[in-house]
C-alpha atoms as a PDB file:
ATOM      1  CA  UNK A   1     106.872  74.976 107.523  1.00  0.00           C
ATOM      2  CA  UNK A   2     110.498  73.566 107.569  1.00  0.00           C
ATOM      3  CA  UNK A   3     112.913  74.646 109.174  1.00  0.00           C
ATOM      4  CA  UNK A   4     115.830  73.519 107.047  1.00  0.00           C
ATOM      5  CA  UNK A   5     118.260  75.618 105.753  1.00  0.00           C
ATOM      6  CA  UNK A   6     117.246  77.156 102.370  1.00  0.00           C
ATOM      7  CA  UNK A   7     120.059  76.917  99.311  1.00  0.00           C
ATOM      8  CA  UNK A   8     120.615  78.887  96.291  1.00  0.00           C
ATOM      9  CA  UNK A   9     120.463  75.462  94.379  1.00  0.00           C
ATOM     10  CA  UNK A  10     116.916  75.420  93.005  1.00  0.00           C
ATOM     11  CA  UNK A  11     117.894  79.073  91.082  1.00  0.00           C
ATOM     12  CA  UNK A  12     120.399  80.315  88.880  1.00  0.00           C
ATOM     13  CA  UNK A  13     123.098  82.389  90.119  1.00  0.00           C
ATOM     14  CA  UNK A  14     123.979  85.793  89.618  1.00  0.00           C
ATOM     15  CA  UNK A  15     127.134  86.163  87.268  1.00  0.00           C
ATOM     16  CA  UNK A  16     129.694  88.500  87.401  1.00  0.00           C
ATOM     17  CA  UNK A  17     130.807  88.330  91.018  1.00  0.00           C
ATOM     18  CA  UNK A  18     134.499  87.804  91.872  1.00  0.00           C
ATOM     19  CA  UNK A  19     134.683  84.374  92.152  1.00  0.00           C
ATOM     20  CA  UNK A  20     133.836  83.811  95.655  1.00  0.00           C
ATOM     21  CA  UNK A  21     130.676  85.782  95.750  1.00  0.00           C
ATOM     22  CA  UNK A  22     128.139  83.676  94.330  1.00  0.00           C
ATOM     23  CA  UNK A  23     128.497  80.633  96.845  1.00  0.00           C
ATOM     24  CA  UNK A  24     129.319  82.999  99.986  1.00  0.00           C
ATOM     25  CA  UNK A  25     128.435  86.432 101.469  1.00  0.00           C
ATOM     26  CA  UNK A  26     128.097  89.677  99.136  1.00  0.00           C
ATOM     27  CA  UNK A  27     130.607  92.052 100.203  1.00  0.00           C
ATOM     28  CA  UNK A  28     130.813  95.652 100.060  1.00  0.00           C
ATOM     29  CA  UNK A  29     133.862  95.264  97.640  1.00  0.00           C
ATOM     30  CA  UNK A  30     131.281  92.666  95.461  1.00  0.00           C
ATOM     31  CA  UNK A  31     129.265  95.764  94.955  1.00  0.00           C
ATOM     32  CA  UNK A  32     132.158  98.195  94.251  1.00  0.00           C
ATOM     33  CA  UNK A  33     132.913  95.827  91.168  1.00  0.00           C
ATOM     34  CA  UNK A  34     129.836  95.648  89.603  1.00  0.00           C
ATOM     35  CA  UNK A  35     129.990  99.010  89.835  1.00  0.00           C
ATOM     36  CA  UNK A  36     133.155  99.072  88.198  1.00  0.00           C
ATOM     37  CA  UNK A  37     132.206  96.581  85.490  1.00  0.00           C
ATOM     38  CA  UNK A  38     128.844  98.457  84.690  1.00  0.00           C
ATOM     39  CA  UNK A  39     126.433  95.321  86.152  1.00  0.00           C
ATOM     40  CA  UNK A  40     123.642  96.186  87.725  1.00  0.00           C
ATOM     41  CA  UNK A  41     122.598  94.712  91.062  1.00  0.00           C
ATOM     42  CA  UNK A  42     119.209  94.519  93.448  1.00  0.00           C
ATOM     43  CA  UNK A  43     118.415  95.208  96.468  1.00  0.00           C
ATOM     44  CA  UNK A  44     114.839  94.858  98.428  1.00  0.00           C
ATOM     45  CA  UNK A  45     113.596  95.852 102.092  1.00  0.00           C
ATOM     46  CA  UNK A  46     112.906  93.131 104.104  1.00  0.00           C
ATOM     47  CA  UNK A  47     111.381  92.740 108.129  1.00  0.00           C
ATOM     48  CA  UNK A  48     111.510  89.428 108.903  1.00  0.00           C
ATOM     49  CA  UNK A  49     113.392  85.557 108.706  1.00  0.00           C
ATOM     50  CA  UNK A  50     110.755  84.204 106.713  1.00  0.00           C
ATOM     51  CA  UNK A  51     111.128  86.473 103.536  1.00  0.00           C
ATOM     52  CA  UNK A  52     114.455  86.304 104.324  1.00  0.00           C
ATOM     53  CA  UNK A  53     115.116  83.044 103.643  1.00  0.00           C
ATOM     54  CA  UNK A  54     113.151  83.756 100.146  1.00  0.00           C
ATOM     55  CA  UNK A  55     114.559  86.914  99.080  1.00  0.00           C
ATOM     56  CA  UNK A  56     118.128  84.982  99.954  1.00  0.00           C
ATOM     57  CA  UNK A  57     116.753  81.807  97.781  1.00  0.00           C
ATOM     58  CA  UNK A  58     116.375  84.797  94.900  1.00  0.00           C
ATOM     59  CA  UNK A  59     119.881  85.705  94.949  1.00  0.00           C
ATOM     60  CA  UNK A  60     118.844  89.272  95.783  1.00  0.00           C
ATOM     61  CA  UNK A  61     122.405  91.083  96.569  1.00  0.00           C
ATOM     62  CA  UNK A  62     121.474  93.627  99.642  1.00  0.00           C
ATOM     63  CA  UNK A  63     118.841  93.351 101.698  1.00  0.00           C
ATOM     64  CA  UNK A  64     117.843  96.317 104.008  1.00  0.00           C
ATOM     65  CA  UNK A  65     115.840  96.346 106.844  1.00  0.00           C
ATOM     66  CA  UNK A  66     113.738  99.725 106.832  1.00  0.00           C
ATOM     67  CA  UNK A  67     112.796 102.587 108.946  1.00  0.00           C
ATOM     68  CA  UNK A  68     109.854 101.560 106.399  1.00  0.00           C
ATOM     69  CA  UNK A  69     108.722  98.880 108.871  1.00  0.00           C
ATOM     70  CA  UNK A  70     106.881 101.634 110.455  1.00  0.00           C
ATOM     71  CA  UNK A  71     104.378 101.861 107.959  1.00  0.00           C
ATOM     72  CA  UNK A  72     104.256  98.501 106.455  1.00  0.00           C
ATOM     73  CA  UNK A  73     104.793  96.772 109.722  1.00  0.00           C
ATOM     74  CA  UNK A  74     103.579  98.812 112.273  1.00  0.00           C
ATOM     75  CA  UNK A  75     100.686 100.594 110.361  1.00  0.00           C
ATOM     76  CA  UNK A  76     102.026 104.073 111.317  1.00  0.00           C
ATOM     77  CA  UNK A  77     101.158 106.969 109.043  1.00  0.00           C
ATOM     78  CA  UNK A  78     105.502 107.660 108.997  1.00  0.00           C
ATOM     79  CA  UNK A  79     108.283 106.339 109.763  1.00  0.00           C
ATOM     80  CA  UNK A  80     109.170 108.645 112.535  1.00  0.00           C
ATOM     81  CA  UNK A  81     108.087 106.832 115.713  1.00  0.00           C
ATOM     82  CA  UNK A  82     110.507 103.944 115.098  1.00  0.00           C
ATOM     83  CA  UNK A  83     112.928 103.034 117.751  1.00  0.00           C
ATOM     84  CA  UNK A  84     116.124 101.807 117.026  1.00  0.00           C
ATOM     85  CA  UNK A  85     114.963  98.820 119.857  1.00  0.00           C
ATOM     86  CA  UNK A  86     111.875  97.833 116.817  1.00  0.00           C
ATOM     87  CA  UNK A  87     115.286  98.176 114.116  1.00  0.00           C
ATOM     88  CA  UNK A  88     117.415  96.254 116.379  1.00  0.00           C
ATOM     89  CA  UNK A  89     114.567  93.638 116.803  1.00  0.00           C
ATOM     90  CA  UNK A  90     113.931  93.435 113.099  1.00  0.00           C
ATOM     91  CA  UNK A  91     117.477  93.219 111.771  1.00  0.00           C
ATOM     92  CA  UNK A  92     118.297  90.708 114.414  1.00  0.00           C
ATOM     93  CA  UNK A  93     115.051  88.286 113.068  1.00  0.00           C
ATOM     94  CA  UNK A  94     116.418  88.928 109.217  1.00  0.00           C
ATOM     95  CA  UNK A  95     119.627  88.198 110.089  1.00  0.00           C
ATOM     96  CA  UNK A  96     118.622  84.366 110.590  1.00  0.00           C
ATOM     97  CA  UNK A  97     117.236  84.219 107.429  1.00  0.00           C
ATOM     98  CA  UNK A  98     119.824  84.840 105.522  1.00  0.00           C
ATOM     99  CA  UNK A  99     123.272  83.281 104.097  1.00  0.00           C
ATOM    100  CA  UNK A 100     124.273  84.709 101.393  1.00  0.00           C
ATOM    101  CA  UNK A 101     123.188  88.345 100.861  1.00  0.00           C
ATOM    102  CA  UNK A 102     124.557  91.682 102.154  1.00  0.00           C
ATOM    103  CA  UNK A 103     122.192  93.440 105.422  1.00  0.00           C
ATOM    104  CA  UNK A 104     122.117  96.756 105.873  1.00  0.00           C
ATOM    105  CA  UNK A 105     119.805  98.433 108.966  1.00  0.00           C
ATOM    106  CA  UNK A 106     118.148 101.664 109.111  1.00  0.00           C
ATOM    107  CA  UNK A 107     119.445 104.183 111.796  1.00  0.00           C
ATOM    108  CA  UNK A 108     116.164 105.259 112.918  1.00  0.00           C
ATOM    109  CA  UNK A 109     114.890 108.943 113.404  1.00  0.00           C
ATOM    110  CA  UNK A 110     117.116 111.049 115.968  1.00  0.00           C
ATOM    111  CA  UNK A 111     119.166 108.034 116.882  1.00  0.00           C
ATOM    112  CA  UNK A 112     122.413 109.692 114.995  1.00  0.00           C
ATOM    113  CA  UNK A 113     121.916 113.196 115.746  1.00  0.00           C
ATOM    114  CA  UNK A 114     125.511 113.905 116.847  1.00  0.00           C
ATOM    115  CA  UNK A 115     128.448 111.134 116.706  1.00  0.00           C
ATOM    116  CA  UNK A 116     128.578 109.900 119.702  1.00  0.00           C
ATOM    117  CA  UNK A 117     124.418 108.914 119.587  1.00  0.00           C
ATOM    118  CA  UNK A 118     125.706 107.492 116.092  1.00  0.00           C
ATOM    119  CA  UNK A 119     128.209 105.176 117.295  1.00  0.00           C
ATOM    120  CA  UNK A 120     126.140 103.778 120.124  1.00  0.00           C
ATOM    121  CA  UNK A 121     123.054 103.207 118.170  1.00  0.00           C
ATOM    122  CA  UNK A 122     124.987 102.122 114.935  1.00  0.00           C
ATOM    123  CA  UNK A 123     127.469  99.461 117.509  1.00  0.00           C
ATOM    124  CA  UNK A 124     123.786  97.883 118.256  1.00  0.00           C
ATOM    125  CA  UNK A 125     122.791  97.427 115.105  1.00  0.00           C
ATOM    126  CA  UNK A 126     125.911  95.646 113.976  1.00  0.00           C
ATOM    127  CA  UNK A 127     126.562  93.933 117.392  1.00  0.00           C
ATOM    128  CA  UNK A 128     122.602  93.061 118.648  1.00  0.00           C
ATOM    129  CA  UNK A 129     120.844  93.093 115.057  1.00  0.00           C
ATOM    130  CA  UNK A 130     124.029  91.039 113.306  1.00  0.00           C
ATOM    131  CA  UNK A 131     123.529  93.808 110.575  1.00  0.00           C
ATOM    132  CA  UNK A 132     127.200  94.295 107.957  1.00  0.00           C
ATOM    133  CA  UNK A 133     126.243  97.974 107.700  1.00  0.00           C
ATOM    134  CA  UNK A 134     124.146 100.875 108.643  1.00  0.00           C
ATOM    135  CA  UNK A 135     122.157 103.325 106.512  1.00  0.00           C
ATOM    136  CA  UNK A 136     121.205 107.197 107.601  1.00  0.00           C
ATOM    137  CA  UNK A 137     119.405 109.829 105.916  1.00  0.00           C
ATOM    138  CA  UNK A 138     120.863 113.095 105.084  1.00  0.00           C
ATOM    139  CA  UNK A 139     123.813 114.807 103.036  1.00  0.00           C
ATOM    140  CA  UNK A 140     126.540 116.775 104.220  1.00  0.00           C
ATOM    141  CA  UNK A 141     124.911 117.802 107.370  1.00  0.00           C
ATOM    142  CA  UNK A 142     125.341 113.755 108.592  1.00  0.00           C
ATOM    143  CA  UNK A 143     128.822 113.781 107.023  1.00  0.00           C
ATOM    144  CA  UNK A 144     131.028 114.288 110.280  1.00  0.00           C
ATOM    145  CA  UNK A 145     128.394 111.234 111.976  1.00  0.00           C
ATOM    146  CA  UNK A 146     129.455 109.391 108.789  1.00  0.00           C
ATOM    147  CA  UNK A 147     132.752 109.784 108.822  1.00  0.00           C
ATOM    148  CA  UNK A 148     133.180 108.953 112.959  1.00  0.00           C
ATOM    149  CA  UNK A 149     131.377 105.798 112.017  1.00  0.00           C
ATOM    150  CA  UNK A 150     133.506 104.854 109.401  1.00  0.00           C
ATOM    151  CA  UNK A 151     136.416 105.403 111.735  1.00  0.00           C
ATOM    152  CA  UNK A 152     135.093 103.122 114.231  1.00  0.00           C
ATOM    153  CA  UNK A 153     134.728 100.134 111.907  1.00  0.00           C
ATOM    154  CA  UNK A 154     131.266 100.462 110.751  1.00  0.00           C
ATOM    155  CA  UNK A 155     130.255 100.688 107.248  1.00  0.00           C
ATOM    156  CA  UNK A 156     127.629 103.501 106.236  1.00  0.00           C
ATOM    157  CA  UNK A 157     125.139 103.290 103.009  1.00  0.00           C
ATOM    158  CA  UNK A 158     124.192 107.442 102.335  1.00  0.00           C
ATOM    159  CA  UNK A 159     120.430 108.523 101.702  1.00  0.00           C
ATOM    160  CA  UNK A 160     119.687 111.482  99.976  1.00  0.00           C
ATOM    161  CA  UNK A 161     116.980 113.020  97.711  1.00  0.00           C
ATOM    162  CA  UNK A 162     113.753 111.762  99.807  1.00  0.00           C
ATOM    163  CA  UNK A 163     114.208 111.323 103.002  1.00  0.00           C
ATOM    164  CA  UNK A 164     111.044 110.056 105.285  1.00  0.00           C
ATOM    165  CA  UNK A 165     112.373 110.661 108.155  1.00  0.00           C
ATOM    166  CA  UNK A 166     112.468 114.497 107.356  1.00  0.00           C
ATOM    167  CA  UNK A 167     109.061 114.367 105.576  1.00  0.00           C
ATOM    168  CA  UNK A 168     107.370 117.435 107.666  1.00  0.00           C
ATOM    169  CA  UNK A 169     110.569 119.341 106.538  1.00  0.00           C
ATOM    170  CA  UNK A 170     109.879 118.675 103.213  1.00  0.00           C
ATOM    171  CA  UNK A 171     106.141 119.285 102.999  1.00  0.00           C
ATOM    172  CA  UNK A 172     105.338 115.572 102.009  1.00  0.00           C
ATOM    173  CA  UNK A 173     106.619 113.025 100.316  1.00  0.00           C
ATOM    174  CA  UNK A 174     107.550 114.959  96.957  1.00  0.00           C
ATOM    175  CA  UNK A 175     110.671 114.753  93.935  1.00  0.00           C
ATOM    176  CA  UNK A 176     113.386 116.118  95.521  1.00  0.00           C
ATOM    177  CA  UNK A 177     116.626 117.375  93.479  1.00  0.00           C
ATOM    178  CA  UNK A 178     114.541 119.740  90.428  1.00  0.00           C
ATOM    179  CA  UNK A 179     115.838 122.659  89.894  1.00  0.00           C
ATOM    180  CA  UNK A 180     119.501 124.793  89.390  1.00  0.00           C
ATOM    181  CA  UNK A 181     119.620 124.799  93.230  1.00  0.00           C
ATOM    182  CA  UNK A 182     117.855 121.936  94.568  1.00  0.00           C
ATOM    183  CA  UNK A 183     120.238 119.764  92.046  1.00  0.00           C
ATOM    184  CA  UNK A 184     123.477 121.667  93.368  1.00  0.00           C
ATOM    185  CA  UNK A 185     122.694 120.837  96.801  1.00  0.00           C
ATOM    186  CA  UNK A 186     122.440 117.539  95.935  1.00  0.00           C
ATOM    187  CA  UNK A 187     125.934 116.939  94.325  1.00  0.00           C
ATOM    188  CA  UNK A 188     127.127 118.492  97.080  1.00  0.00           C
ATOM    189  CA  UNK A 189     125.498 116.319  99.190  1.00  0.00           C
ATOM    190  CA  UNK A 190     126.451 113.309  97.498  1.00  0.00           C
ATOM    191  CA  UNK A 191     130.167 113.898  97.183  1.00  0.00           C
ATOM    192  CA  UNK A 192     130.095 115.133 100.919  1.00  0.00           C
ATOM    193  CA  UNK A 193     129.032 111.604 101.831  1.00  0.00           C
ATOM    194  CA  UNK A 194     131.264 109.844  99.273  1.00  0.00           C
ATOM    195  CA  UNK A 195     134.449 111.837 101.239  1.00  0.00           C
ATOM    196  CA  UNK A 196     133.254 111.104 104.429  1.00  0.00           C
ATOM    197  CA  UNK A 197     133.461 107.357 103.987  1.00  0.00           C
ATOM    198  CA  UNK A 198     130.056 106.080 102.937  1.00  0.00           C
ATOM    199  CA  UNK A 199     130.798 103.185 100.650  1.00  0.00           C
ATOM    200  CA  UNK A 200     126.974 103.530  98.562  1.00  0.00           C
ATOM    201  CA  UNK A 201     124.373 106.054  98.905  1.00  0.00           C
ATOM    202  CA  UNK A 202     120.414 105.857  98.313  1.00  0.00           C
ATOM    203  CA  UNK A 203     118.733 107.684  95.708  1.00  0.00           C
ATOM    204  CA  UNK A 204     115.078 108.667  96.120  1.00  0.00           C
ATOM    205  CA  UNK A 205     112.197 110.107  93.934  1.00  0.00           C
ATOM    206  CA  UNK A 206     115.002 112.563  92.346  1.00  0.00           C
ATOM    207  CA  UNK A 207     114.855 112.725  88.132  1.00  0.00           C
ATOM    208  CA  UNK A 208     116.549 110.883  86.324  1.00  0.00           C
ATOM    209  CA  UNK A 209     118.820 112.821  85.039  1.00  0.00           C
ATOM    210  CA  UNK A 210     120.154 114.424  87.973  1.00  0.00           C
ATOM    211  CA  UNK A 211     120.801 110.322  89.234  1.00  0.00           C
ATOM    212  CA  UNK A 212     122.520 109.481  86.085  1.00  0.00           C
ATOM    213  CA  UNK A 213     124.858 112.608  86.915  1.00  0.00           C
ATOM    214  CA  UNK A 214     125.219 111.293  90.551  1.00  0.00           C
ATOM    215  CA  UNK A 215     126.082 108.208  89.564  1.00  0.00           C
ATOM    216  CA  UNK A 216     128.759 108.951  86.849  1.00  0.00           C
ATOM    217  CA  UNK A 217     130.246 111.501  89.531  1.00  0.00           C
ATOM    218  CA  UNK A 218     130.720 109.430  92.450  1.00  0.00           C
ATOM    219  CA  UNK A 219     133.106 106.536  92.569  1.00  0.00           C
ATOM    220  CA  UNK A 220     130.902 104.180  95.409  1.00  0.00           C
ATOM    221  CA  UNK A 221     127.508 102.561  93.798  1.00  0.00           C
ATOM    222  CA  UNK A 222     123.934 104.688  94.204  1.00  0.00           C
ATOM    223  CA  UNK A 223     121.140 102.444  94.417  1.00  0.00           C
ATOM    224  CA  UNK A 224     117.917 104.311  93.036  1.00  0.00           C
ATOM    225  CA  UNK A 225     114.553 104.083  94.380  1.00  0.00           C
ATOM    226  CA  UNK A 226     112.544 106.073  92.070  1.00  0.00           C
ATOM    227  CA  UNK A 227     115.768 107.623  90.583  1.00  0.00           C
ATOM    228  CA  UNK A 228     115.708 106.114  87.227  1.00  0.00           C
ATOM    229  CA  UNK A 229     117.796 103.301  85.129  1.00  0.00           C
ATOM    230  CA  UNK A 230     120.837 104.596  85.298  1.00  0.00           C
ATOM    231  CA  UNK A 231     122.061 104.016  89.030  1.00  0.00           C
ATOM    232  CA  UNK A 232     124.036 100.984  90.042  1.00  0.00           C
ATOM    233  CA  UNK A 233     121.610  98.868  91.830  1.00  0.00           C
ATOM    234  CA  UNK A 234     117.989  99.327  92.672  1.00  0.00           C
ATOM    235  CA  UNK A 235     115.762  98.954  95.601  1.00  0.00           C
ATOM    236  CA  UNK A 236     112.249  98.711  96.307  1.00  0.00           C
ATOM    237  CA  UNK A 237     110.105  97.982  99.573  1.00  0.00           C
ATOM    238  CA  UNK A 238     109.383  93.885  99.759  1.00  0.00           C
ATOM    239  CA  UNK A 239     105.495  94.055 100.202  1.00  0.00           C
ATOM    240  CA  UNK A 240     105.251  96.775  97.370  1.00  0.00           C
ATOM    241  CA  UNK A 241     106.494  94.500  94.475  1.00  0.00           C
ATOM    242  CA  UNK A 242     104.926  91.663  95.708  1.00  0.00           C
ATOM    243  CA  UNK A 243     101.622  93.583  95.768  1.00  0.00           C
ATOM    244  CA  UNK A 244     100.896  92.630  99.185  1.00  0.00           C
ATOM    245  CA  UNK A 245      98.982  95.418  99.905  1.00  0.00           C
ATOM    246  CA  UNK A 246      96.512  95.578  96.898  1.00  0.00           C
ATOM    247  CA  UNK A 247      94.301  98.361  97.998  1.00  0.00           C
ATOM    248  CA  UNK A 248      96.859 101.046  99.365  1.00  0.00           C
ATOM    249  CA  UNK A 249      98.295 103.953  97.542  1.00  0.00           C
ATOM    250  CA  UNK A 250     101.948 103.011  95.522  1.00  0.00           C
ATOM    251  CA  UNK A 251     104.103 105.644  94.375  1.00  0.00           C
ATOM    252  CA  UNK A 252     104.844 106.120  90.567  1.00  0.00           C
ATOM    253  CA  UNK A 253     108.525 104.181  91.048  1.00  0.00           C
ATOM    254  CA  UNK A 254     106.909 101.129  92.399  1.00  0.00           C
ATOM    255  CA  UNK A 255     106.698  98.194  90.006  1.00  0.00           C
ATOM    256  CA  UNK A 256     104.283  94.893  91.126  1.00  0.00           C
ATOM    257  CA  UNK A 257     106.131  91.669  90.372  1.00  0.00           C
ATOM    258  CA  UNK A 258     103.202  89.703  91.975  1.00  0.00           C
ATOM    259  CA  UNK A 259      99.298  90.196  93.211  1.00  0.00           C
ATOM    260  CA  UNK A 260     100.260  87.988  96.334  1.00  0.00           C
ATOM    261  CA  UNK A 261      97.671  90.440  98.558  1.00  0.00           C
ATOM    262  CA  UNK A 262      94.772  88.876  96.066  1.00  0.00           C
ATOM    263  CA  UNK A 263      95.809  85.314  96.597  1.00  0.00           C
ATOM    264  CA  UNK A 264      96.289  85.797 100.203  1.00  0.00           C
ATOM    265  CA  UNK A 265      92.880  86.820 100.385  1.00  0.00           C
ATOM    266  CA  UNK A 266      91.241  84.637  98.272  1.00  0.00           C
ATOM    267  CA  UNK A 267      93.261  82.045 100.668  1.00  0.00           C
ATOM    268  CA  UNK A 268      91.907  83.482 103.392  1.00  0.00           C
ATOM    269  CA  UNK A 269      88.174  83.513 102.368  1.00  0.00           C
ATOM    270  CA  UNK A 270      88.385  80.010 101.335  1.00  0.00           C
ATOM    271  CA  UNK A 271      89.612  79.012 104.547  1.00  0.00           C
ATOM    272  CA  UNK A 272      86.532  80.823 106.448  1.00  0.00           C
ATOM    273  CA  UNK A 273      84.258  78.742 104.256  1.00  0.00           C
ATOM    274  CA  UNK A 274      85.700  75.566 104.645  1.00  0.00           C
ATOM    275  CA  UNK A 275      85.748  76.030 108.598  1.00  0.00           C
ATOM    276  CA  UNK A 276      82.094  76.971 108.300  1.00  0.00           C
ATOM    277  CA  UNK A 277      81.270  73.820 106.289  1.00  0.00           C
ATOM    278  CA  UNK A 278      83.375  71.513 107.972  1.00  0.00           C
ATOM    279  CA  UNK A 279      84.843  70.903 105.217  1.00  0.00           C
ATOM    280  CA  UNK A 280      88.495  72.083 106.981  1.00  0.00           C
ATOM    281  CA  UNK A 281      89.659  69.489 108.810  1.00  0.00           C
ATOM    282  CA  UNK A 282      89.390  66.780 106.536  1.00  0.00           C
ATOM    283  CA  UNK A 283      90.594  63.170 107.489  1.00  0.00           C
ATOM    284  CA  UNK A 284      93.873  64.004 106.440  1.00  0.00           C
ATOM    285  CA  UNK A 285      94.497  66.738 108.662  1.00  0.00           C
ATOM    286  CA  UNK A 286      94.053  65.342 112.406  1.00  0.00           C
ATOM    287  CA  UNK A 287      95.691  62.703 114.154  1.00  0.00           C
ATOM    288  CA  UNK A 288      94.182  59.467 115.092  1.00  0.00           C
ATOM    289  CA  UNK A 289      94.669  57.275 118.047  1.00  0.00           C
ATOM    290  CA  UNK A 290      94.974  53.319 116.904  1.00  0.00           C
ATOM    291  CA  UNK A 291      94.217  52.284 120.765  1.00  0.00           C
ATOM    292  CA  UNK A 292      90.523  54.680 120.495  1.00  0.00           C
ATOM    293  CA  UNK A 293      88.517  52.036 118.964  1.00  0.00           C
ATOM    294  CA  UNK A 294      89.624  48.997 120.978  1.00  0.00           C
ATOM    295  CA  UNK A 295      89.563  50.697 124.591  1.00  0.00           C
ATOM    296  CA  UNK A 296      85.982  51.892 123.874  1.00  0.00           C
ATOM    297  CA  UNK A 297      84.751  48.410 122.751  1.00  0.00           C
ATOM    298  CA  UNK A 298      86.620  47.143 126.136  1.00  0.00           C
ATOM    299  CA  UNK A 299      84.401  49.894 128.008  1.00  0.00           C
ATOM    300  CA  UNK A 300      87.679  51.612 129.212  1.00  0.00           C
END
């Protein structure tokens, strides 16, 4: 594989940027705007350089490097044994891969639990992982972590509606947000984060309705992931839409773009084969030697 430099030459670029965006680094104020001007803009998980570089190629606008990895990476059943060490590691191998698009990292499971954890875990992040931002989990409970973050320089994305990392809490991975209550607490959640400083804020598996009212309230950009049309941008988790895992269990939000887990194995079963035939190496795979043939005739 090379190792050059990928460009944003061989696709079209996104419109509607201010005029610096499409050529150099997506900003936080690049996503305030569309915002403002009613554009829509994507955003994907993402674990290491490689799809990096491709989701960059793509022109995708925020990449975020998820607590997620847990599960897709690491196989767990949640997200909770993460360290921030595996999300420092992670961001830090993105991070190469891209030029262009905005990185956001996961603050992993009890690693902001008061400010002061915050700030120390949130500094590596930004400092070791090369991340522009941080994103935690959690409405106005988080708020005062939020807002000491923002104080120290470091930009916070909100999370609210489901949150894995409180899963057990929540009996399961369920629609958060139905309900007279359930949707107050929400708002409240939401605007709690907007005034403590986070500049966007995660949507997940609430209805629709309740994240077109979220959306319209707050003045910073939601990004929905199972939250319906109507939020600013919208994320989804990198191996889901590229249907890299064929055979597991996708939630009712999750959209395939691509059966790549099929073609990888079909790949991979015609590889075995051709090993077992010989048919893989062929002559144009292997080096050759020009010297071989005479210094056997010689007897060397």
């Amino acid at each position: 594989m090379s190792s050059a430099t990928p460009t944003l030459q061989a696709v079209s670029r996104p419109s509607g940027y201010a005029s610096d965006a499409p050529t150099g680094r997506v900003r936080i104020q690049h996503l305030r705007e569309r915002k403002e001007k009613g554009e829509r803009f994507s955003a994907v998980t993402c674990y290491d350089a490689t799809f990096a570089r491709l989701v960059d190629a793509a022109g995708i606008e925020v990449v975020l490097v998820g607590d997620s990895l847990g599960n897709v990476i690491q196989g767990r059943e949640t997200t909770l044994p993460v360290t921030v060490d595996d999300m420092v590691y992670h961001t830090a191998a993105v991070a190469r891969g891209l030029h262009r698009a905005h990185l956001v990292a996961d603050l992993p499971f009890m690693s902001y639990r008061n400010p002061d954890v915050a700030l120390q875990n949130a500094g590596r992040l930004l400092a070791e992982g090369h991340a522009h931002a941080v994103k935690l989990e959690g409405g106005a409970e988080v708020a005062e972590s939020v807002r000491q973050l923002v104080l120290a320089g470091i930009p916070v994305m909100g999370h609210i509606g489901l949150t894995p990392q409180s899963v057990h809490a929540m009996g399961g991975h369920r629609v958060q947000g139905r309900g007279v209550t359930a949707r107050k607490r929400l708002l409240a959640d939401a605007k709690a984060l907007e005034a403590a400083g986070c500049y966007a804020i995660v949507l997940e598996a609430i209805p629709q309705e309740l994240a077109a009212e979220v959306t319209q309230l707050l003045q910073i950009p939601t990004i929905g992931i199972g939250a319906g049309p109507q939020c600013d941008g919208q994320i989804l988790v990198l191996y889901d839409l590229l249907g890299l895992d064929p055979h597991g269990h996708k939630p009712k939000f999750v959209k395939k773009f691509a059966n790549l887990g099929e073609a990888a194995l079909d790949a991979l079963v015609q590889y075995r084969a051709d090993v077992a035939s010989a048919a893989f190496p062929a002559t144009e795979h292997v080096y050759h030697d020009p010297t071989a043939a005479a210094a056997k005739i010689a007897g060397a």
